[in-house]
Protein backbone atom coordinates (compact mmCIF):
# COMPACT_ATOMS: atom_id res chain seq x y z
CA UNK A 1 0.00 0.00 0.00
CA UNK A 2 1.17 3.57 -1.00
CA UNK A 3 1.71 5.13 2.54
CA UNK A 4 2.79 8.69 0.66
CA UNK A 5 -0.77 9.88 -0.11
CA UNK A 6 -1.02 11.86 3.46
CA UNK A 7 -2.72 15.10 2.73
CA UNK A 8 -3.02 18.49 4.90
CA UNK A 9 -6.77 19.66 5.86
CA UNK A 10 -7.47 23.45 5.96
CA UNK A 11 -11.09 24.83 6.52
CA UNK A 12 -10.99 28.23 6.21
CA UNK A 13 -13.76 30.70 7.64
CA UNK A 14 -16.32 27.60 6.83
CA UNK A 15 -19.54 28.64 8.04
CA UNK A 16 -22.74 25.78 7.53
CA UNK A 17 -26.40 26.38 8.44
CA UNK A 18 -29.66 24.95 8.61
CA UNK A 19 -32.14 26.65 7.52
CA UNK A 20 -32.70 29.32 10.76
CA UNK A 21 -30.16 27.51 12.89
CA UNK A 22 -26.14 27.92 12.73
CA UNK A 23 -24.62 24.83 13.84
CA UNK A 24 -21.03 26.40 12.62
CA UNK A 25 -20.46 29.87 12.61
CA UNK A 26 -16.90 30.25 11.67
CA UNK A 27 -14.17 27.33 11.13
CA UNK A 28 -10.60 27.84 10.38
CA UNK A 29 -8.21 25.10 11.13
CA UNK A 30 -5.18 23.45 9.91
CA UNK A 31 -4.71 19.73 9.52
CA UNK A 32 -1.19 18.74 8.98
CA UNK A 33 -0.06 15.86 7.32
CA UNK A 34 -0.03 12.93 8.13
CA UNK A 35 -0.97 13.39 11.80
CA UNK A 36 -4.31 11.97 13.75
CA UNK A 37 -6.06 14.67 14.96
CA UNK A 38 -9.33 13.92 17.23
CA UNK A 39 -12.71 16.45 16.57
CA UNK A 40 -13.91 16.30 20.23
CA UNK A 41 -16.99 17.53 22.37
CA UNK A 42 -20.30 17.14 23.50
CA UNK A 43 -23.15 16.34 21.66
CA UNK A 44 -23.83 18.93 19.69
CA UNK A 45 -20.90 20.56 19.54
CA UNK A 46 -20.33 20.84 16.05
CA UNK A 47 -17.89 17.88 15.05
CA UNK A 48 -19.75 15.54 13.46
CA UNK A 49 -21.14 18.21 10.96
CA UNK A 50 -17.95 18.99 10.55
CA UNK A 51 -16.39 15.86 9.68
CA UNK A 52 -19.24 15.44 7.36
CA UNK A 53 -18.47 18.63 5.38
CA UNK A 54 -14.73 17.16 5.06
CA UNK A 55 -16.49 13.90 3.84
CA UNK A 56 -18.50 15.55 1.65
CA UNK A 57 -21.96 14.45 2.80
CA UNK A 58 -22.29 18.29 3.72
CA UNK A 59 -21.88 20.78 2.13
CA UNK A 60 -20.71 24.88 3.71
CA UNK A 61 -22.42 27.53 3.66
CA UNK A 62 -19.69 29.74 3.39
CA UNK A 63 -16.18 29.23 3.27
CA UNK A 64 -13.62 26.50 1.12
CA UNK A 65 -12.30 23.30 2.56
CA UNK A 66 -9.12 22.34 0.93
CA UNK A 67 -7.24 18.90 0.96
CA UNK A 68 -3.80 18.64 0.46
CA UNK A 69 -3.78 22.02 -0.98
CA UNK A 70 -6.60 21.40 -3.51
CA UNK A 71 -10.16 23.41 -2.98
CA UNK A 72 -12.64 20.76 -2.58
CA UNK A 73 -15.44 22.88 -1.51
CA UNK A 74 -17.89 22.09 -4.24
CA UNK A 75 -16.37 18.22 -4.82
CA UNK A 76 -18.99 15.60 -4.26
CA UNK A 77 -17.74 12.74 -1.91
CA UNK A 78 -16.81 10.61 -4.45
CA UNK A 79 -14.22 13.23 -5.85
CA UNK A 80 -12.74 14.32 -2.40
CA UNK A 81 -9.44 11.21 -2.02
CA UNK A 82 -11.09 10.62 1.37
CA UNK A 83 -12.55 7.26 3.14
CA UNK A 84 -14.38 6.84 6.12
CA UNK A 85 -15.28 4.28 9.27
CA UNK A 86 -19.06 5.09 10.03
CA UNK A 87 -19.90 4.62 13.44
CA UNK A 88 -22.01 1.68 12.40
CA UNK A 89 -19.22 0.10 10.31
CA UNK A 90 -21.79 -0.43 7.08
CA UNK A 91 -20.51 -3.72 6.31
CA UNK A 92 -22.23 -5.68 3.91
CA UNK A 93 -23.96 -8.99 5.53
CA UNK A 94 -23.82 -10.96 2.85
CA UNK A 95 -20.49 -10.61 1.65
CA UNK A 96 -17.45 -12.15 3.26
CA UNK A 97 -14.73 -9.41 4.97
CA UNK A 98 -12.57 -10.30 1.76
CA UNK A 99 -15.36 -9.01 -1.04
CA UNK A 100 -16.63 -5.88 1.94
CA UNK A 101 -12.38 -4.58 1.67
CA UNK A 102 -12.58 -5.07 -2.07
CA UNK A 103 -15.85 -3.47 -2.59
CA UNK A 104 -14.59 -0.20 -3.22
CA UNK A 105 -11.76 -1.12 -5.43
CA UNK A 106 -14.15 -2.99 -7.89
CA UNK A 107 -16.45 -0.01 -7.65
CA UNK A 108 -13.37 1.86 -9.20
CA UNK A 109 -13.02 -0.41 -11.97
CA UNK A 110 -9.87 -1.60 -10.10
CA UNK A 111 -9.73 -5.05 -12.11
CA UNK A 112 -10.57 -7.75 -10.03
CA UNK A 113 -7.43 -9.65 -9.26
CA UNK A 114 -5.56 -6.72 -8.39
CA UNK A 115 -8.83 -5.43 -5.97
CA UNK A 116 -8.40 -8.52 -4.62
CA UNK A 117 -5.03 -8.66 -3.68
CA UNK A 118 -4.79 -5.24 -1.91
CA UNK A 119 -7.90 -6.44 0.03
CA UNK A 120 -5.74 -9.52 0.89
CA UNK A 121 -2.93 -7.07 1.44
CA UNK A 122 -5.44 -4.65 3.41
CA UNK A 123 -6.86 -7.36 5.78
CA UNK A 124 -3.22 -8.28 6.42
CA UNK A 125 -2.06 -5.16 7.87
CA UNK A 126 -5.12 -5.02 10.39
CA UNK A 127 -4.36 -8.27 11.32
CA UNK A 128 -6.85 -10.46 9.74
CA UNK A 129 -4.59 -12.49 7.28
CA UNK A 130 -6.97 -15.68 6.65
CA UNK A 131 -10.23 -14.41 8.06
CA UNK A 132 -11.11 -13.10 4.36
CA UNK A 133 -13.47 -15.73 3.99
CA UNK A 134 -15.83 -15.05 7.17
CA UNK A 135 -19.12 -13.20 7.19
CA UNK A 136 -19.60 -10.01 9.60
CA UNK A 137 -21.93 -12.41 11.55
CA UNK A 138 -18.96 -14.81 12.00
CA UNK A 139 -16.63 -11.75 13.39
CA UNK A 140 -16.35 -10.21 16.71
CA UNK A 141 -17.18 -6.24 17.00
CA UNK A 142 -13.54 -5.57 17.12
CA UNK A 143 -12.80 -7.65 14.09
CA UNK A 144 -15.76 -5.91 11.94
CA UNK A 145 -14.34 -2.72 12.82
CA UNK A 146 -10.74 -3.90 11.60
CA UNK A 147 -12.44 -4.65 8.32
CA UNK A 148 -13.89 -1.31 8.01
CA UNK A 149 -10.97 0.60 8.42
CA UNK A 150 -9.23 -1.77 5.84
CA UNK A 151 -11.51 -1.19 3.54
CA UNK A 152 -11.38 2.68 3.63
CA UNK A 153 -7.37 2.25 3.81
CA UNK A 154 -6.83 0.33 0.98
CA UNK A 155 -8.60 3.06 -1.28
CA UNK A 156 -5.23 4.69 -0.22
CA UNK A 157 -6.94 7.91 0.93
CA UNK A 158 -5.02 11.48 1.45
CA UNK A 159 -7.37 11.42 4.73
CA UNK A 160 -9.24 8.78 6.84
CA UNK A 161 -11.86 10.19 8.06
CA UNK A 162 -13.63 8.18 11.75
CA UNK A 163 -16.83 8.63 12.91
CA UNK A 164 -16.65 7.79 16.74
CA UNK A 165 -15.82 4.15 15.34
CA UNK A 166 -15.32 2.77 18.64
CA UNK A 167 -18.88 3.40 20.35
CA UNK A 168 -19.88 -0.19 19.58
CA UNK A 169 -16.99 -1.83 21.47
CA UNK A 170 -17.29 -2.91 25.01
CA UNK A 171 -14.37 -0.77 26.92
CA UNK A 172 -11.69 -3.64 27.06
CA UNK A 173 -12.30 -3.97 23.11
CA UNK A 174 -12.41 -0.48 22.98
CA UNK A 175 -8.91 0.12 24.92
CA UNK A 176 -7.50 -2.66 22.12
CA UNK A 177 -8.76 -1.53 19.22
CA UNK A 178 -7.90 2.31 19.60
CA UNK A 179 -4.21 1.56 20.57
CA UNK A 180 -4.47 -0.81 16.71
CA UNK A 181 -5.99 2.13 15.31
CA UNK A 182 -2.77 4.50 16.76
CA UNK A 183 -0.23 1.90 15.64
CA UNK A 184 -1.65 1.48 11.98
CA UNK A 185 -2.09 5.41 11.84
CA UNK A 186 1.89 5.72 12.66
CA UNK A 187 3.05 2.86 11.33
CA UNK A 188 1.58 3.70 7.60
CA UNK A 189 1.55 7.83 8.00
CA UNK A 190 -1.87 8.55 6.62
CA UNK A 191 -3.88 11.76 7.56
CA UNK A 192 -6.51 10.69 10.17
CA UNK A 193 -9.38 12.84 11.49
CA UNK A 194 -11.07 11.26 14.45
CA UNK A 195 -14.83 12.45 16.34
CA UNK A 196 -15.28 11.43 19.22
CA UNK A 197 -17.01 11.94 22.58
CA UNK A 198 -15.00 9.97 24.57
CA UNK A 199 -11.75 11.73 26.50
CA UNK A 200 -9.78 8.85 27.00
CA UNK A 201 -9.90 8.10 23.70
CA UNK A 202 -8.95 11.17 22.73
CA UNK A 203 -6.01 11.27 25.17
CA UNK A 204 -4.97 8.19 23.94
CA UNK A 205 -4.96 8.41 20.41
CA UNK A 206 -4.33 12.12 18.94
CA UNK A 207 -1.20 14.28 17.70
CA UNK A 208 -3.58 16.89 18.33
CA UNK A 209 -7.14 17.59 19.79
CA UNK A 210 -9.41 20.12 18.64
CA UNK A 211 -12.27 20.77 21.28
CA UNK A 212 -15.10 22.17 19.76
CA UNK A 213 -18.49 23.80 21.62
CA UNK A 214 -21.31 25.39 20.09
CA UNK A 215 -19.61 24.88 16.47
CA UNK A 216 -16.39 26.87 17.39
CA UNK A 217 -13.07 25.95 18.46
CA UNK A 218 -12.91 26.21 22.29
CA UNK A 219 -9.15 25.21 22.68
CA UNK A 220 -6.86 23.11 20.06
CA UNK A 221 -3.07 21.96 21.16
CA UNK A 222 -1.70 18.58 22.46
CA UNK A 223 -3.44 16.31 24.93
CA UNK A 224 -1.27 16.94 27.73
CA UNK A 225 -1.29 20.55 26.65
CA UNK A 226 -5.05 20.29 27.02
CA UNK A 227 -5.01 17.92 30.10
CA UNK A 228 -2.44 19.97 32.08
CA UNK A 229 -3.18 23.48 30.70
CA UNK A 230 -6.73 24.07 30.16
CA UNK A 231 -7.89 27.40 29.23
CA UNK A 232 -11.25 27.50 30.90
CA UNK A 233 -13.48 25.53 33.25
CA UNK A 234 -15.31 23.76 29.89
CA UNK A 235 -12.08 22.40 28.98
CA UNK A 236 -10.76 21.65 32.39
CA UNK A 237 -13.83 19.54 33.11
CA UNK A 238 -14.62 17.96 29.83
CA UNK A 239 -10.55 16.75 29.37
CA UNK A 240 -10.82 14.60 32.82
CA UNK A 241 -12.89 15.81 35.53
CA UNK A 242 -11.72 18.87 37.51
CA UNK A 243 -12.92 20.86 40.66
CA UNK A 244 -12.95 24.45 40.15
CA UNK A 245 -12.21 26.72 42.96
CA UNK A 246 -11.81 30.36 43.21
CA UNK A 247 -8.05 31.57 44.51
CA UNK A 248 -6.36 34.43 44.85
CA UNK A 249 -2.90 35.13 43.31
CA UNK A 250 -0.64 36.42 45.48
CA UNK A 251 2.56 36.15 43.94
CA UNK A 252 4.18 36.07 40.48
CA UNK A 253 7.66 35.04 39.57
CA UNK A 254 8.70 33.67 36.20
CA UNK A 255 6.44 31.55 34.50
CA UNK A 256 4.54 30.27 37.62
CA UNK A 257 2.76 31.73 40.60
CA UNK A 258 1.83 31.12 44.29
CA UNK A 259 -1.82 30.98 44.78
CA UNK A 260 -3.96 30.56 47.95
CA UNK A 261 -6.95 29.17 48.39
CA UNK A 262 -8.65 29.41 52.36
CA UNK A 263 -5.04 30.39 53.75
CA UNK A 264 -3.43 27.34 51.93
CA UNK A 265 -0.57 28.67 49.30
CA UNK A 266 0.41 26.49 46.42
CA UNK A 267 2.86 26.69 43.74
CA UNK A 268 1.38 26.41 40.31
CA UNK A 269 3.11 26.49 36.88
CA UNK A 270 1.64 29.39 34.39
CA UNK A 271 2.43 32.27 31.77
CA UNK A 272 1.35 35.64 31.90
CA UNK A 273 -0.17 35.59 35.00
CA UNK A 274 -0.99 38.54 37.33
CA UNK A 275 -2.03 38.80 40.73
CA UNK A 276 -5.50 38.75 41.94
CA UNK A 277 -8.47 36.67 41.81
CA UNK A 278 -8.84 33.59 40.06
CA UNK A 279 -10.21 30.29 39.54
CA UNK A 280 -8.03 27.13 39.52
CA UNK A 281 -8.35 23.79 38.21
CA UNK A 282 -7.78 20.90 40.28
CA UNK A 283 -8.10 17.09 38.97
CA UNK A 284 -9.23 14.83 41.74
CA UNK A 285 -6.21 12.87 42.15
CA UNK A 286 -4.43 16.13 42.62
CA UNK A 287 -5.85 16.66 45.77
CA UNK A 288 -4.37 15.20 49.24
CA UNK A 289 -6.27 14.07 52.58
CA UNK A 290 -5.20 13.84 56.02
CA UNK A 291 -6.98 13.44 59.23
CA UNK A 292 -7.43 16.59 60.74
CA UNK A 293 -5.34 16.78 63.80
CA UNK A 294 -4.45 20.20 63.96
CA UNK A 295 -5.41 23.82 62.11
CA UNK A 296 -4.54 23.32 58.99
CA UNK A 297 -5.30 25.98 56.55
CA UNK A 298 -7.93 24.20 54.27
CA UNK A 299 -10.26 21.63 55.76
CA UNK A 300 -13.23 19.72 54.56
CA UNK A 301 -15.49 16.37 55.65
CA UNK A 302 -15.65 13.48 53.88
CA UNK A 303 -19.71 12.96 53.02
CA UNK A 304 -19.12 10.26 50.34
CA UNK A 305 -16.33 7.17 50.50
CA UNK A 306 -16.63 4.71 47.89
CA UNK A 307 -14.24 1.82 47.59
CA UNK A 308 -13.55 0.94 43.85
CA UNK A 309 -10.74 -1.64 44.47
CA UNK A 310 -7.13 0.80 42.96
CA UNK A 311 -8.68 3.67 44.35
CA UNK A 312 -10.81 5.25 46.73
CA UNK A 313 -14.17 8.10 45.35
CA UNK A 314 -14.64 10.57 47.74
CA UNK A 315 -16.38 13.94 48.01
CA UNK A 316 -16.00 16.66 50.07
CA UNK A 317 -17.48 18.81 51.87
CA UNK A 318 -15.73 22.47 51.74
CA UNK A 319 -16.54 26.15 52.33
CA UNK A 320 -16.44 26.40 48.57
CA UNK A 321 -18.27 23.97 47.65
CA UNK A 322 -18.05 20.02 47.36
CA UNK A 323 -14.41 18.59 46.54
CA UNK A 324 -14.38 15.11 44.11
CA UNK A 325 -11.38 13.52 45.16
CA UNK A 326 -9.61 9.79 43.63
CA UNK A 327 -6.85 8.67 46.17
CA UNK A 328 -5.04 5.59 45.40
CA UNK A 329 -4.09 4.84 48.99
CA UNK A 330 -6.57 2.73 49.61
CA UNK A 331 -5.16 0.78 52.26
CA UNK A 332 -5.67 4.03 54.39
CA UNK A 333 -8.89 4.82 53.45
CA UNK A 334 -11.26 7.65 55.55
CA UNK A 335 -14.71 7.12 56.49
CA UNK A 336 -17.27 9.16 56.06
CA UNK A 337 -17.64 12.04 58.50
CA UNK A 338 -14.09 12.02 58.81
CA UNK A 339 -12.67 15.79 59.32
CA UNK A 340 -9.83 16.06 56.66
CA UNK A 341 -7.08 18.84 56.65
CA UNK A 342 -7.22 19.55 52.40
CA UNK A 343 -3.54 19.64 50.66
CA UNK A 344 -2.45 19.77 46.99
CA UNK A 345 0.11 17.68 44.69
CA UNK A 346 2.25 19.35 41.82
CA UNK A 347 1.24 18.11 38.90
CA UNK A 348 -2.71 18.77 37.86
CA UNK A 349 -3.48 21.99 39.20
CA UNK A 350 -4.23 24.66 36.69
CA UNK A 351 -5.17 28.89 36.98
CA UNK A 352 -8.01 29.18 34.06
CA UNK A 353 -8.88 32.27 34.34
């Protein structure tokens, strides 16, 4: 298989409506090459139409889409050098995985043998070699889906195009088949644009995520940029949950600051920061508990403990609200009613704002 066909995706000021309603105002992004990068949000949010106008199933109402430098705007789908995974996979029942991968090839008056052998060759590199012959009905969801994206891959596609093509997997299939999905993506090169819902999918798969609400772009960058540096309380919460708390900052040096929060000052990483109120993000297992034995600056009770074998779920109960907290140490775990003095680790704390 040709693994040079990668192209670059650029929407520029792309704008798409429906009839009174606006589901995108105004798109720009860039796609590079070669790189899998994940449309994600809530329902809603605008991906999925978006995906669609890249597929060509939509098309803007304002705007160009380009691939690999070529304005595809007013292509039909059939025109674009794109393939997708639906959601559903859209496998034909009655035709074995072999004829489903070379479906598409025959359709392009491919001639048969040589359809035929890049299906071979496509259900090969998913790891299906000699499973050709097999109906969907005879495959497990995680093997269907491995036949799907074969077939859109051997079309040799500047982009692959996913539509949330893991939602039919149980989550141990699910955690499987995404890291195959990663591997094939960066083992051949191609252009991949993933929607999902899911975060840990997201996390676990992208070059890049782009994290759409209400048809814009809320914040774009690199999942850990995302995870650890979250520019608002939408982003801090949808990447991984996050307790937002207001803080004041009372000190700036460099690129981090000390902020306090009920008398308890923290050290927390940060550009262009200034002093005065804010709100911080904290991830639950960023968060420390102790007995309280003394009068320490930031204290809680534990309403909720829930034992979940690696860790222990609890929330608490705070002048500022309730705290969700994940604690590994389970070993040690607090009951409920427990007065706690409240402390904070280094790493997943975050000023947005």
């Amino acid at each position: 298989m040709n693994n040079t066909a990668a192209g670059s995706v650029v929407f520029e000021n792309v704008r798409k409506t429906f009839g009174a309603f606006t589901a995108i105002p105004d798109l720009s992004l860039t796609i590079e090459p070669g790189t899998l990068v994940t449309l994600l949000g809530p329902s809603g949010c605008g991906k999925t139409t978006t995906l669609r106008m890249l597929a060509g199933l939509e098309h803007p109402s304002a705007g160009r889409i380009l691939i690999g430098g070529k304005d595809v705007t007013a292509l039909p789908a059939n025109e674009r050098d794109v393939s997708m995974v639906f959601q559903s996979y859209a496998l034909f029942p009655h035709m074995t995985a072999l004829d489903n991968v070379a479906y598409g090839l025959e359709s392009s008056r491919i001639r048969r043998k040589e359809a035929r052998e890049r299906a071979e060759e496509g259900l090969k590199l998913v790891g299906l070699a000699g499973m050709g012959q097999r109906l969907p009905a005879e495959l497990s969801g995680g093997q269907q889906q491995r036949v799907a994206v074969a077939r859109a891959l051997v079309l040799e596609p500047q982009v692959l195009l996913l539509d949330e093509p893991l939602s039919n997997l149980d989550a141990r299939l699910r955690r499987r088949v995404r890291t195959e999905i990663r591997d094939l993506q960066q083992r051949l090169g191609f252009t991949a644009v993933y929607v999902t819902h899911d975060q840990d999918e997201a996390l676990a798969v992208s070059d890049r995520i782009i994290v759409m609400k209400d048809g814009q772009i809320a914040q774009a960058g690199a999942p850990r940029d995302l995870y650890d540096a979250p520019a608002s309380a939408f982003i801090a919460d949808f990447m991984g949950e996050a307790n937002v708390l207001p803080c004041d900052i009372v000190g700036v040096e460099g690129d981090s600051a000390t902020i306090s929060v009920e008398g308890l000052q923290h050290r927390v990483a940060g550009r262009n920061i200034r002093t005065g109120p804010a709100q911080l993000a904290i991830r639950p297992n960023a968060i420390t508990l102790a007995p309280r034995t003394s009068n320490g600056s930031f204290n809680g009770e534990i309403t909720h403990a829930a034992y979940l074998g690696d860790r222990v779920e609890y929330e608490v109960k705070t002048s500022n609200g309730t705290l969700f907290v994940v604690d590994p140490a389970v070993e040690q775990a607090l009951a409920p009613r427990t007065e706690v003095t409240i402390g904070f680790k280094n790493r997943g704390i975050a000023i947005i704002g």
